[in-house]
C-alpha atoms as a PDB file:
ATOM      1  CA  UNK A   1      35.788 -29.110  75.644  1.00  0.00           C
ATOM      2  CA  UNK A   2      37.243 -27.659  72.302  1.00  0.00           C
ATOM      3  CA  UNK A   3      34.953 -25.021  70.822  1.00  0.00           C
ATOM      4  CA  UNK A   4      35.066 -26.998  67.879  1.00  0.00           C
ATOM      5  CA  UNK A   5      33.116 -29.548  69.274  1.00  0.00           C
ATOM      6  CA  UNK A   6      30.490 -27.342  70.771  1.00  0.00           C
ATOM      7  CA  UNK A   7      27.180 -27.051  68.966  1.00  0.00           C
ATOM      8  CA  UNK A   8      26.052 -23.192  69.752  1.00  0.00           C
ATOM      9  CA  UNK A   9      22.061 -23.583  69.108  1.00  0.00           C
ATOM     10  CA  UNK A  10      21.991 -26.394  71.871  1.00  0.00           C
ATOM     11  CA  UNK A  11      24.324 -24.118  74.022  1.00  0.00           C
ATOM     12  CA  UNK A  12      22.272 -20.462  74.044  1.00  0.00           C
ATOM     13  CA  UNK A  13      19.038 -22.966  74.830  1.00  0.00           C
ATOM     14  CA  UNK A  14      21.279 -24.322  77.751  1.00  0.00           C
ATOM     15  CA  UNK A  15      22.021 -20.949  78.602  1.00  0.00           C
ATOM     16  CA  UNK A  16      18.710 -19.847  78.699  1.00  0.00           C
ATOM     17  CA  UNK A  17      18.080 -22.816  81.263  1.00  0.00           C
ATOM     18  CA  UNK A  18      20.515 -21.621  83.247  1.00  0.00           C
ATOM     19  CA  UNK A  19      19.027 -18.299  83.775  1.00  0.00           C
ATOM     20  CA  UNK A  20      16.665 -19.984  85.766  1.00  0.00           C
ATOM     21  CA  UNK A  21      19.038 -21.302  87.961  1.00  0.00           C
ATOM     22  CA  UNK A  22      18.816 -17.513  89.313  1.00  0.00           C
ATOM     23  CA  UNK A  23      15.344 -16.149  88.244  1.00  0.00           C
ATOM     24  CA  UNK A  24      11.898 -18.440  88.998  1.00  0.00           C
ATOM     25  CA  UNK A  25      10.391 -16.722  86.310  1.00  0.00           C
ATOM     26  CA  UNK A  26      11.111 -14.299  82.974  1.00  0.00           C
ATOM     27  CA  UNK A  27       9.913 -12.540  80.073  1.00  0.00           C
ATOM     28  CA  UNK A  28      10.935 -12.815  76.788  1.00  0.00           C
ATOM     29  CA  UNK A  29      12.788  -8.969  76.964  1.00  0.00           C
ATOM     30  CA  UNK A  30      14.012 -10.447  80.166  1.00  0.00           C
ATOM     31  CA  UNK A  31      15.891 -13.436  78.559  1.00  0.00           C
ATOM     32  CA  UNK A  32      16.367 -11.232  75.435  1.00  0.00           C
ATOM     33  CA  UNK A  33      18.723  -8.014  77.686  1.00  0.00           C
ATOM     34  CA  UNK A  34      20.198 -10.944  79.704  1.00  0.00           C
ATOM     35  CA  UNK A  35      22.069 -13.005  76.887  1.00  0.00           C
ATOM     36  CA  UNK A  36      21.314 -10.265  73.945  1.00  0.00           C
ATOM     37  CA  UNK A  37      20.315 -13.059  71.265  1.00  0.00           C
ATOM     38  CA  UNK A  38      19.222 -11.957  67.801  1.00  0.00           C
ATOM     39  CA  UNK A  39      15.064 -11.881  68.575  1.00  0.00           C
ATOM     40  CA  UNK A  40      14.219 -14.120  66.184  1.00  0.00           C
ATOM     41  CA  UNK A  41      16.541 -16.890  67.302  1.00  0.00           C
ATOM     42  CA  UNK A  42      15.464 -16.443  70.780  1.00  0.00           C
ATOM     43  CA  UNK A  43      11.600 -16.776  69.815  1.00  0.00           C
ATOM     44  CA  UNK A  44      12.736 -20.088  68.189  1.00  0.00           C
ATOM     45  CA  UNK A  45      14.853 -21.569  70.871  1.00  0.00           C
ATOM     46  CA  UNK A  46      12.072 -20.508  73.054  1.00  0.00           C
ATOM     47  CA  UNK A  47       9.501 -22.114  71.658  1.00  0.00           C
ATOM     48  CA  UNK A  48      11.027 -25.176  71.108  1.00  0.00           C
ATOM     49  CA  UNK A  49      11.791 -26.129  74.506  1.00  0.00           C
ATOM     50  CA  UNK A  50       8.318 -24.916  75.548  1.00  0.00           C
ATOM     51  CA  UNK A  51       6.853 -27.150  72.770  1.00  0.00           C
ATOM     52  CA  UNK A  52       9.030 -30.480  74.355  1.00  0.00           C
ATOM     53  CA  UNK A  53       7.887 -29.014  78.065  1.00  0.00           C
ATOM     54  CA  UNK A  54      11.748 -27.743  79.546  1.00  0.00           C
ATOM     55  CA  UNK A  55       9.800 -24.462  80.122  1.00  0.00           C
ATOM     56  CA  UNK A  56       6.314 -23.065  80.177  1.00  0.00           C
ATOM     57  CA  UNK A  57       4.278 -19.989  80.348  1.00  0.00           C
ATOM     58  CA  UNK A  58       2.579 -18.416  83.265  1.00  0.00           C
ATOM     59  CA  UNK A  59      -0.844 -16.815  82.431  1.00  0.00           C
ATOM     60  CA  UNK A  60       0.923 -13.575  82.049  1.00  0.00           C
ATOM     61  CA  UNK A  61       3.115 -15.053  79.048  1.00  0.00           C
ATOM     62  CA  UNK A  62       6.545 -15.092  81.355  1.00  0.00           C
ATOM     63  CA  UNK A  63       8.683 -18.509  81.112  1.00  0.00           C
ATOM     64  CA  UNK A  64       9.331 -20.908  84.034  1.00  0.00           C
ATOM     65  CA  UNK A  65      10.910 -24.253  84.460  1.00  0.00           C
ATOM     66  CA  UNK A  66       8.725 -26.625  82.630  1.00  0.00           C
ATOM     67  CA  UNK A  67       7.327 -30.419  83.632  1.00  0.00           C
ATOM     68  CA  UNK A  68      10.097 -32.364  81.861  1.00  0.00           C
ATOM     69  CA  UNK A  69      12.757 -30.475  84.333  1.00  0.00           C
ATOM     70  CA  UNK A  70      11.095 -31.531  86.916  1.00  0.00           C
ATOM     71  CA  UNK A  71      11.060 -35.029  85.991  1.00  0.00           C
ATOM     72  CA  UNK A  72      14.679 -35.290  84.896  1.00  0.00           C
ATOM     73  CA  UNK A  73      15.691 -33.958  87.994  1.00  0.00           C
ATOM     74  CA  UNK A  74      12.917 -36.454  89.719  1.00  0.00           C
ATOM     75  CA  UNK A  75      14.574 -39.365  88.498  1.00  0.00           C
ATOM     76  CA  UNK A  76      17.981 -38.474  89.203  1.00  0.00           C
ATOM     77  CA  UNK A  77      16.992 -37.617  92.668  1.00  0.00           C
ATOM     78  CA  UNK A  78      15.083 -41.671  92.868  1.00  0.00           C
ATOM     79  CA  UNK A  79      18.754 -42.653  91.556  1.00  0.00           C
ATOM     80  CA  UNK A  80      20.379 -41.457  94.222  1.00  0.00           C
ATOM     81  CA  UNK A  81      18.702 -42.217  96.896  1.00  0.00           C
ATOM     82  CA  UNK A  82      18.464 -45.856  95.428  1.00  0.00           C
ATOM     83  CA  UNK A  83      21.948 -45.672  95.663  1.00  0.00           C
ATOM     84  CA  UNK A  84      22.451 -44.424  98.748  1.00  0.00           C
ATOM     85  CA  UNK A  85      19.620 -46.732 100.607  1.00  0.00           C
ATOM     86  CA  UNK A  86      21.156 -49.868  99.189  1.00  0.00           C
ATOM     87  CA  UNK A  87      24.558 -49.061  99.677  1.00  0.00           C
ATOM     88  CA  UNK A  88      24.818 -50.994 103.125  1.00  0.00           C
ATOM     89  CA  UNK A  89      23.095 -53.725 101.538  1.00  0.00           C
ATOM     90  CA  UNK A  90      25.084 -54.507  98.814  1.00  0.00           C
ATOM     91  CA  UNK A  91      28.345 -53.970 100.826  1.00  0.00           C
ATOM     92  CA  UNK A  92      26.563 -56.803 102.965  1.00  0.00           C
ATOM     93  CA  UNK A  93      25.324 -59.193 100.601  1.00  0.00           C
ATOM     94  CA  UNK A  94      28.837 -58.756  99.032  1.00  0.00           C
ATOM     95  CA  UNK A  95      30.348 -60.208 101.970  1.00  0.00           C
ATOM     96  CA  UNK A  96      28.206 -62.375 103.224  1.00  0.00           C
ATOM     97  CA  UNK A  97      28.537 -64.119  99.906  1.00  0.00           C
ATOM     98  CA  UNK A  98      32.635 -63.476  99.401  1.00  0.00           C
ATOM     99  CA  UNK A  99      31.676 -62.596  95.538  1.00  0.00           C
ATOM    100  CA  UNK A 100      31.028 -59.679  93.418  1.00  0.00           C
ATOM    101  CA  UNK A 101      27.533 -57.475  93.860  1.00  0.00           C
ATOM    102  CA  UNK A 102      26.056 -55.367  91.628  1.00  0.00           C
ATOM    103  CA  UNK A 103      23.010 -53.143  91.303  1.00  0.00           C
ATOM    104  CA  UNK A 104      22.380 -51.679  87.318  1.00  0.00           C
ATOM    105  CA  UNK A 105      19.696 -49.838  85.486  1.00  0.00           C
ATOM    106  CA  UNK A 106      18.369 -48.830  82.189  1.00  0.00           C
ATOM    107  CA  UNK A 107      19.672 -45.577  81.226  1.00  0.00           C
ATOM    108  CA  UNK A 108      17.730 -45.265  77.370  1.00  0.00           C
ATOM    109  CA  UNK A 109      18.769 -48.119  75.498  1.00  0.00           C
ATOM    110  CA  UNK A 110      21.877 -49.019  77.647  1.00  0.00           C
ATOM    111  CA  UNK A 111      22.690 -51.233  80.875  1.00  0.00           C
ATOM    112  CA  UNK A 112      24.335 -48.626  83.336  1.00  0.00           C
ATOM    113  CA  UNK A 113      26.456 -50.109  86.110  1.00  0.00           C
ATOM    114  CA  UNK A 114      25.119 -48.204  89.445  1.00  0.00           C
ATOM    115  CA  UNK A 115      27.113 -49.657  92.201  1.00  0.00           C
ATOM    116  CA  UNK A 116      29.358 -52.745  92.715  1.00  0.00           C
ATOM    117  CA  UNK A 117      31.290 -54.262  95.511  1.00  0.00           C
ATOM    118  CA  UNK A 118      33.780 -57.066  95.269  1.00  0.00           C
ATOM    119  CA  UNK A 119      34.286 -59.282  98.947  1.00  0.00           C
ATOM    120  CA  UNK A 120      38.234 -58.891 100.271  1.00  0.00           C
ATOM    121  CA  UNK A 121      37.859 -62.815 100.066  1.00  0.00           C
ATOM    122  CA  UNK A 122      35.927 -63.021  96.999  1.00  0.00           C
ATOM    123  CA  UNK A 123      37.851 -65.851  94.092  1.00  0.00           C
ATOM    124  CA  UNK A 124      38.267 -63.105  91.838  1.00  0.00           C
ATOM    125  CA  UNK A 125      37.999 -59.292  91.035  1.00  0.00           C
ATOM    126  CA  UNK A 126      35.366 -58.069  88.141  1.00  0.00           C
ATOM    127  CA  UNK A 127      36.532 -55.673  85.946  1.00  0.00           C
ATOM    128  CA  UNK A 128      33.056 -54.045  86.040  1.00  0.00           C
ATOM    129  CA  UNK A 129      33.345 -50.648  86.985  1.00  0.00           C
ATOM    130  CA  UNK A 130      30.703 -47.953  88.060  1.00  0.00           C
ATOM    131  CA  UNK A 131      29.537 -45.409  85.087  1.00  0.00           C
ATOM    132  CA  UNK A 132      30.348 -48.228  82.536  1.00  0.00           C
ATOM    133  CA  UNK A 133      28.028 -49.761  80.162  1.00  0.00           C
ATOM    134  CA  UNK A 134      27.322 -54.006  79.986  1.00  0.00           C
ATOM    135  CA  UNK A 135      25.672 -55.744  76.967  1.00  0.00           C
ATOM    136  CA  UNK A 136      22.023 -56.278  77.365  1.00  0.00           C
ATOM    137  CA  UNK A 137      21.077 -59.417  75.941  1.00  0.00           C
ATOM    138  CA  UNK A 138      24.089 -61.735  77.751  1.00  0.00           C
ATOM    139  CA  UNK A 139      24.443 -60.405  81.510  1.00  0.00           C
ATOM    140  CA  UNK A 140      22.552 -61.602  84.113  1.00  0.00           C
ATOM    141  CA  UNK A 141      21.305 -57.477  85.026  1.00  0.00           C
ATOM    142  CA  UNK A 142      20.575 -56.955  81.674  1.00  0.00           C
ATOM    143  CA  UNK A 143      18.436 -59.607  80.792  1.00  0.00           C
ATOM    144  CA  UNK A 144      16.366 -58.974  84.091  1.00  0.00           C
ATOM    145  CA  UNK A 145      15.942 -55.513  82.949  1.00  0.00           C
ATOM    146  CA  UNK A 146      14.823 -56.468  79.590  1.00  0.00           C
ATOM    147  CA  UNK A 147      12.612 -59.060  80.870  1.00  0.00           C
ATOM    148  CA  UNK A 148      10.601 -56.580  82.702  1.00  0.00           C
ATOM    149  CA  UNK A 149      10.824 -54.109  79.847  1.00  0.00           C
ATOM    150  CA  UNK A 150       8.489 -53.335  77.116  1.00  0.00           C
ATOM    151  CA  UNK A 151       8.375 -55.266  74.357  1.00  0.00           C
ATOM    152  CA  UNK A 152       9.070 -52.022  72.129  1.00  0.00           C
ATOM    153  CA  UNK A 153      12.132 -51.001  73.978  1.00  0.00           C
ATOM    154  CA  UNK A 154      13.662 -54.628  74.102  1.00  0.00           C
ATOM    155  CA  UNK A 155      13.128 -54.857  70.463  1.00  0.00           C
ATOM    156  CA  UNK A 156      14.493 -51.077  69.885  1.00  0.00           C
ATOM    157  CA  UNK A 157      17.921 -52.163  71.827  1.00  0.00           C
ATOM    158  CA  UNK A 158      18.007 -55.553  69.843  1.00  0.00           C
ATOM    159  CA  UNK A 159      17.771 -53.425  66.604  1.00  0.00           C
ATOM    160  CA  UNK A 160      20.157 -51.004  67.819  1.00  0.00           C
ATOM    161  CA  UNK A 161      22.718 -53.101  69.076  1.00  0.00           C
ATOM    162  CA  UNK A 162      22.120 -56.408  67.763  1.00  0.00           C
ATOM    163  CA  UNK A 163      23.052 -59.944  69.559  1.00  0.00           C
ATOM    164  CA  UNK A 164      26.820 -60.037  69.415  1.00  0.00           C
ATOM    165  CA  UNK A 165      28.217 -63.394  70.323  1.00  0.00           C
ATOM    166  CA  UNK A 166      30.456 -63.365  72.937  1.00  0.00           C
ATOM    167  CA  UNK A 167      30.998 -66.833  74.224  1.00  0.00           C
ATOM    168  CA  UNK A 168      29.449 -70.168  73.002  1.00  0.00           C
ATOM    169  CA  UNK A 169      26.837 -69.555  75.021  1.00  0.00           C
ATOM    170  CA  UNK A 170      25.320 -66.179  74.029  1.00  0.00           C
ATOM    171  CA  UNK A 171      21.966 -66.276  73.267  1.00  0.00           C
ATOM    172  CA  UNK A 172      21.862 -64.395  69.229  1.00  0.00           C
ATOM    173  CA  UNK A 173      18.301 -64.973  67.920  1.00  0.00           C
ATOM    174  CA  UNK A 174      15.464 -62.877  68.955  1.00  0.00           C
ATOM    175  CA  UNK A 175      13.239 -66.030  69.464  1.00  0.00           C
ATOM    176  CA  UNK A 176      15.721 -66.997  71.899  1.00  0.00           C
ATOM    177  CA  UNK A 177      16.192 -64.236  73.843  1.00  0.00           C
ATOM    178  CA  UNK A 178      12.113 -63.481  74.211  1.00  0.00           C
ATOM    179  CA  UNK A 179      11.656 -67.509  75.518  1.00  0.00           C
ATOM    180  CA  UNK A 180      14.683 -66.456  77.709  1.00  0.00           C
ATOM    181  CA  UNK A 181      12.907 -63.296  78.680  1.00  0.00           C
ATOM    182  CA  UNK A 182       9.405 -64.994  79.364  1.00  0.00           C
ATOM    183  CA  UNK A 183      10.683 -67.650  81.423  1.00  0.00           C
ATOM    184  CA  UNK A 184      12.513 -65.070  83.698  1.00  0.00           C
ATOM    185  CA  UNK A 185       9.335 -62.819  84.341  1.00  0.00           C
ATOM    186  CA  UNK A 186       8.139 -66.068  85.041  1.00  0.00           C
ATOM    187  CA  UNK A 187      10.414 -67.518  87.528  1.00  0.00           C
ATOM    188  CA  UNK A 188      11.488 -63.684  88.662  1.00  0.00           C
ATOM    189  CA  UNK A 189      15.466 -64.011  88.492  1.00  0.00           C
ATOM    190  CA  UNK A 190      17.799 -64.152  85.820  1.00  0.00           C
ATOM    191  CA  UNK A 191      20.859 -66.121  85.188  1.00  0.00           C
ATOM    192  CA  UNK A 192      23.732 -65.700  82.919  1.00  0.00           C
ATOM    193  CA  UNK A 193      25.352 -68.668  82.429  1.00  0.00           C
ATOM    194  CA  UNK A 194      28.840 -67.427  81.010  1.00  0.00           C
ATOM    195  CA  UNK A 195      26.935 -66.223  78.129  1.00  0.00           C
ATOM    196  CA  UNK A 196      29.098 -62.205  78.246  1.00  0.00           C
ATOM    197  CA  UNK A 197      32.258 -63.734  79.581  1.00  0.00           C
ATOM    198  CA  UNK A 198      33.636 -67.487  80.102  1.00  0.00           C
ATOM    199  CA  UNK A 199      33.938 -68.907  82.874  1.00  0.00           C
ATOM    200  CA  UNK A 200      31.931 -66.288  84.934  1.00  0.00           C
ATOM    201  CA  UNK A 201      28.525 -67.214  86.390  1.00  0.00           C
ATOM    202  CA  UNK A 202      25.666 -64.416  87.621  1.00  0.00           C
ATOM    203  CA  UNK A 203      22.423 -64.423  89.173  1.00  0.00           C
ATOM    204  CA  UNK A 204      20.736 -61.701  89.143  1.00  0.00           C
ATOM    205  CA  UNK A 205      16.670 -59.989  90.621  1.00  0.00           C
ATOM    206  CA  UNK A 206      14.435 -56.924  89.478  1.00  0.00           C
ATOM    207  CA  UNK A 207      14.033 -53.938  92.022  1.00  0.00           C
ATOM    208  CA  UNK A 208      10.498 -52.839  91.322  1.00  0.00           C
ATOM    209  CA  UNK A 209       8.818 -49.761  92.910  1.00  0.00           C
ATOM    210  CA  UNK A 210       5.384 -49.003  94.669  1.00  0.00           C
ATOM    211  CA  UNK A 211       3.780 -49.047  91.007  1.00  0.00           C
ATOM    212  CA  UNK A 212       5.296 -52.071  90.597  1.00  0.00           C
ATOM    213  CA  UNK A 213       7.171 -50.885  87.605  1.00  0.00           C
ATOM    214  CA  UNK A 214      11.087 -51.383  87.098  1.00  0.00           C
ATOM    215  CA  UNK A 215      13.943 -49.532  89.225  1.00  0.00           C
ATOM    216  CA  UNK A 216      16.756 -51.277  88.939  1.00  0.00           C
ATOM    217  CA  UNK A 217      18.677 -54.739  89.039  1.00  0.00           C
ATOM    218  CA  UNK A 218      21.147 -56.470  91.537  1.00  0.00           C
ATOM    219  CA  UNK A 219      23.293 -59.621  90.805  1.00  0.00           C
ATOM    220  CA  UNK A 220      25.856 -61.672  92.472  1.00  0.00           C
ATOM    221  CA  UNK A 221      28.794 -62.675  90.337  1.00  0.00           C
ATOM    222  CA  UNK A 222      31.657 -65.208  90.599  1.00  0.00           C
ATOM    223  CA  UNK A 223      33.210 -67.907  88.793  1.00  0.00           C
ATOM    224  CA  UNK A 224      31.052 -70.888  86.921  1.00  0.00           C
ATOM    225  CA  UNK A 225      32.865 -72.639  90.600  1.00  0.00           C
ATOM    226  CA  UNK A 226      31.632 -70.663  93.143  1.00  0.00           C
ATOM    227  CA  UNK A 227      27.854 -72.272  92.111  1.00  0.00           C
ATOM    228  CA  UNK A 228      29.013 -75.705  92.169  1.00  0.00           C
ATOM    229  CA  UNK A 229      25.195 -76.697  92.331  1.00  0.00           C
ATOM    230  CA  UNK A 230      21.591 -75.969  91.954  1.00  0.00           C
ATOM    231  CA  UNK A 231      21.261 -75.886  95.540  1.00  0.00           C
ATOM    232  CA  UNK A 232      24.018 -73.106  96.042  1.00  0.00           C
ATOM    233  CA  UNK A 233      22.683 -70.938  93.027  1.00  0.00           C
ATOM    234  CA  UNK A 234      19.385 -71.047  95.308  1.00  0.00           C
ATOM    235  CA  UNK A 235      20.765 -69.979  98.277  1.00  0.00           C
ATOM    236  CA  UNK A 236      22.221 -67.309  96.635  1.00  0.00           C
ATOM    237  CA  UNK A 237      18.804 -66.532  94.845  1.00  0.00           C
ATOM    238  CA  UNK A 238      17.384 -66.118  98.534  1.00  0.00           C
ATOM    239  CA  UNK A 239      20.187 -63.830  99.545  1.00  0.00           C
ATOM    240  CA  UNK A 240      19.123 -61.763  96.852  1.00  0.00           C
ATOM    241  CA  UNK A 241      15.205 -61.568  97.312  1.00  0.00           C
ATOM    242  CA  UNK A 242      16.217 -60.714 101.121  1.00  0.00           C
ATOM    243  CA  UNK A 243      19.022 -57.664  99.963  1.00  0.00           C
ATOM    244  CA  UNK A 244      16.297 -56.571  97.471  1.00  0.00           C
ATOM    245  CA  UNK A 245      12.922 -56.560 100.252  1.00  0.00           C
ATOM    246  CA  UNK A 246      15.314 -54.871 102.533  1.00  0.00           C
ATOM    247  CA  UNK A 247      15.862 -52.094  99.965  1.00  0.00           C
ATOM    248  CA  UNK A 248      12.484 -52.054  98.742  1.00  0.00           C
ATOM    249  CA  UNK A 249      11.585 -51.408 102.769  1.00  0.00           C
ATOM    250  CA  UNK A 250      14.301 -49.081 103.324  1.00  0.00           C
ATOM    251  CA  UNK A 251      12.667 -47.001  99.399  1.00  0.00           C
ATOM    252  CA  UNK A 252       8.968 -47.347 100.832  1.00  0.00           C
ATOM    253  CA  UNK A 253       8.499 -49.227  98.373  1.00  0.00           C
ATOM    254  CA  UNK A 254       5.062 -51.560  99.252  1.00  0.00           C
ATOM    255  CA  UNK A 255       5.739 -55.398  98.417  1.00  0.00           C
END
């Protein structure tokens, strides 16, 4: 990374994290000999992360990891074994179905792409990749995750990032989009009906944990001709709820 680039208040309080990476616990002349900081910039650093919980004190005033590292590293450690649990089961679904599978989640405001695997006989390759971003409001994983969102957050990405049109069928009002949202808590699957690109069709189902609250998302995805009919798009719905009870079974997960 050029240096240029580099914001140095946000890097000594990274470095001071990274003390503990050695240390379980240290004083303020510990941290203070270790990276010599000016005192006064050190107390500030210092105190802001213990005021947004990255460290805390010990009763004898010496700083520690604090709750909001262990969450952070909590929910990357749920990500991957998510990941790692549903692996075979995607791989499965995907060909057992010859078309694309996907499993996404909410990363802050935007629609993360957390595995995918395209069937050697599936009609056509996505150009969905893993790490990359999808539109919220007009893909089959993203409405699911919005639909069992909060209300706050869905209305925080549609302020944030708006309803772009994509094809004809691209839902752009918010009335739309919360009727669109109610009816798929309601029915419990999502479909996007070539609403982010033409001429694809998706279908996609919520992961939800033992609290009931949202994990993740996993779709199928082919052309609008691979779901010639309302009976097909269900038997690919059932597909779905049976990859997604298997991983919820395989996560501990109580259904």
């Amino acid at each position: 990374m050029q240096e240029k680039y580099n914001v140095f208040t946000i890097q000594k309080g990274i470095n001071i994290l990274n003390l503990f990476k050695k240390y379980n616990k240290l004083s303020f002349t510990d941290i203070q000999k270790d990276l010599k900081y000016n005192k006064s910039t050190l107390f500030r650093i210092l105190y802001t992360l213990e005021k947004n919980k990255y460290l805390s004190k010990d009763k004898n005033g010496r700083y520690e990891l604090g709750l909001n590292i262990f969450i952070l590293g909590n929910q990357i450690s749920r990500v991957n074994k998510l990941k790692k649990v549903s692996d075979f089961y995607l791989k499965e679904l995907a060909e057992q179905v010859n078309l694309t599978v996907h499993m996404g989640m909410l990363d802050g405001l935007n629609v993360i792409i957390l595995d995918k695997y395209d069937s050697p006989n599936s009609s056509i390759k996505m150009v969905s990749r893993i790490g990359a971003s999808v539109p919220a409001h007009c893909t089959g994983q993203g409405k699911v995750l919005l639909a069992y969102s909060s209300r706050d957050k869905v209305e925080k990405i549609i302020n944030t990032y708006g309803l772009h049109r994509y094809t004809p069928n691209t839902i752009t009002t918010s009335n739309e989009l919360f009727a669109e949202l109610q009816n798929i808590r309601k029915c419990g699957y999502a479909i996007d009906n070539s609403e982010h690109e033409k001429h694809i069709h998706c279908i996609a189902l919520p992961i939800l944990n033992e609290f009931n609250k949202l994990e993740a998302a996993i779709s199928i995805t082919g052309l609008v001709i691979d779901f010639p009919n309302q009976e097909v798009v269900n038997e690919n719905i059932k597909l779905l709820q049976m990859t997604r009870d298997k991983i919820r079974e395989k996560m501990n997960y109580k259904k």
